[in-house]
C-alpha atoms as a PDB file:
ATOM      1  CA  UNK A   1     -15.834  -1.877  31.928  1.00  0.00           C
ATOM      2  CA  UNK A   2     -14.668  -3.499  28.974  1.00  0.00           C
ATOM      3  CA  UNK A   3     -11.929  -2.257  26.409  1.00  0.00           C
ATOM      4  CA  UNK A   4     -11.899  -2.585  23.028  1.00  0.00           C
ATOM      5  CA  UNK A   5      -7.919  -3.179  21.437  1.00  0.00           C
ATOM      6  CA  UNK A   6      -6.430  -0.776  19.256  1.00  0.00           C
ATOM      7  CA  UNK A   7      -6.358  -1.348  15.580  1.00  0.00           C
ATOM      8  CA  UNK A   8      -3.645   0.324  13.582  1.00  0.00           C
ATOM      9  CA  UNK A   9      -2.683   0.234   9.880  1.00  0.00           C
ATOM     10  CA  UNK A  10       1.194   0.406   8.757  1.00  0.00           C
ATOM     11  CA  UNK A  11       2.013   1.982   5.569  1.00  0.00           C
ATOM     12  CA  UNK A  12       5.195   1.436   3.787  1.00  0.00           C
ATOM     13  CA  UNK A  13       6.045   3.361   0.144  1.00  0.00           C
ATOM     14  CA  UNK A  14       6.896   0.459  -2.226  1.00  0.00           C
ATOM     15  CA  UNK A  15       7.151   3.078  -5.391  1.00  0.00           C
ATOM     16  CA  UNK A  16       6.230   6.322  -7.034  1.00  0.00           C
ATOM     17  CA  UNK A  17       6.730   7.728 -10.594  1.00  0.00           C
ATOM     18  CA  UNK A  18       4.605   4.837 -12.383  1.00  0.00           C
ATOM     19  CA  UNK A  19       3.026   6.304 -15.190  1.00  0.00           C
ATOM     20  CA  UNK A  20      -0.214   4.407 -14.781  1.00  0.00           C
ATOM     21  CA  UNK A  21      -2.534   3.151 -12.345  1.00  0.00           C
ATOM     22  CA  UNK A  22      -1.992  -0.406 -13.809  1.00  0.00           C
ATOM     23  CA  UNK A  23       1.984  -0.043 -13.819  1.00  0.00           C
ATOM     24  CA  UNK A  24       1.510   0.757  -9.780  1.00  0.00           C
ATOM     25  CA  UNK A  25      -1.427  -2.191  -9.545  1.00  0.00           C
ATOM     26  CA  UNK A  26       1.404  -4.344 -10.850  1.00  0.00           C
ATOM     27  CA  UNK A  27       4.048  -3.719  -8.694  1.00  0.00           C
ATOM     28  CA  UNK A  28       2.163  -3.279  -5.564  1.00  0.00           C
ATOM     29  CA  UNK A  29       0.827  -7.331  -6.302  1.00  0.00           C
ATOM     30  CA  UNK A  30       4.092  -8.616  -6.703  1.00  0.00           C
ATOM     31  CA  UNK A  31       5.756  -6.262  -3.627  1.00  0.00           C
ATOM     32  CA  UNK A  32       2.170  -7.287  -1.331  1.00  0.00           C
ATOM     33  CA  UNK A  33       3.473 -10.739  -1.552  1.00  0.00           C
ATOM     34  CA  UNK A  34       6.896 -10.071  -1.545  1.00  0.00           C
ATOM     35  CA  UNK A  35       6.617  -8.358   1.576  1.00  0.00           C
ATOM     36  CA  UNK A  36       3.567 -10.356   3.123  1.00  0.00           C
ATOM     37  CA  UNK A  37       1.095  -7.296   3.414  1.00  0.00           C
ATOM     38  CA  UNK A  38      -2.134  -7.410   3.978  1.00  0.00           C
ATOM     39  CA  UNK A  39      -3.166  -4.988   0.994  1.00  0.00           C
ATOM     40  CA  UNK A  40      -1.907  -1.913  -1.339  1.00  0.00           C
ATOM     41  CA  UNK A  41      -3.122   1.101  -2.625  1.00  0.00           C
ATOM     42  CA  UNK A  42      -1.869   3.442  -5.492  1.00  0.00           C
ATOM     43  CA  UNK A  43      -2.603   7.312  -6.034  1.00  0.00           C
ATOM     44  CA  UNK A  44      -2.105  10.039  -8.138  1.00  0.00           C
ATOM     45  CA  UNK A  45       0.660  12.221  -6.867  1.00  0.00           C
ATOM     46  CA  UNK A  46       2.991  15.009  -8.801  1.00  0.00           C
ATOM     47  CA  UNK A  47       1.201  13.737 -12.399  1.00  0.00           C
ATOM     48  CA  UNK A  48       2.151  10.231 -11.556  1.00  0.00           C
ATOM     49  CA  UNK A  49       1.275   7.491  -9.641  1.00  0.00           C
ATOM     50  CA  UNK A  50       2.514   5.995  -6.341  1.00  0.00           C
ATOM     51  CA  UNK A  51       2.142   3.088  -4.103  1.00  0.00           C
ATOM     52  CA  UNK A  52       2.097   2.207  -0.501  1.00  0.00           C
ATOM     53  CA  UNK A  53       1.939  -1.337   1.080  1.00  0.00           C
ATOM     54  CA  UNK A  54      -0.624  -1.622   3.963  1.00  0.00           C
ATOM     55  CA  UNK A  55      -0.397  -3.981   7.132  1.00  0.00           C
ATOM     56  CA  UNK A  56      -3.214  -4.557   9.955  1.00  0.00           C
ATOM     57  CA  UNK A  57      -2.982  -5.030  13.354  1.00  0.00           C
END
């Protein structure tokens, strides 16, 4: 029997509030590197946007 290793993705809030999509784009660029994620992602939340930084393991 073989076992396959567990993946799991880390999410940390890097900001919220932006006004636009590209405001949170911005940021979560400069914070991925910054930080030395793997990726980012910004949503619509409260009639804003925010941001979270994502790692894989």
């Amino acid at each position: 029997m073989t076992t396959t290793p567990a993946h799991a993705i880390i999410t940390k809030r890097f900001g919220s509030g932006f006004p636009t999509r590209a405001a949170c784009d911005d940021v979560g660029v400069y914070e991925m590197r910054n930080q030395g994620a793997h990726d980012w992602t910004c949503y619509p939340q409260n009639g804003a946007w925010s941001g979270d930084l994502i790692w894989y393991t």
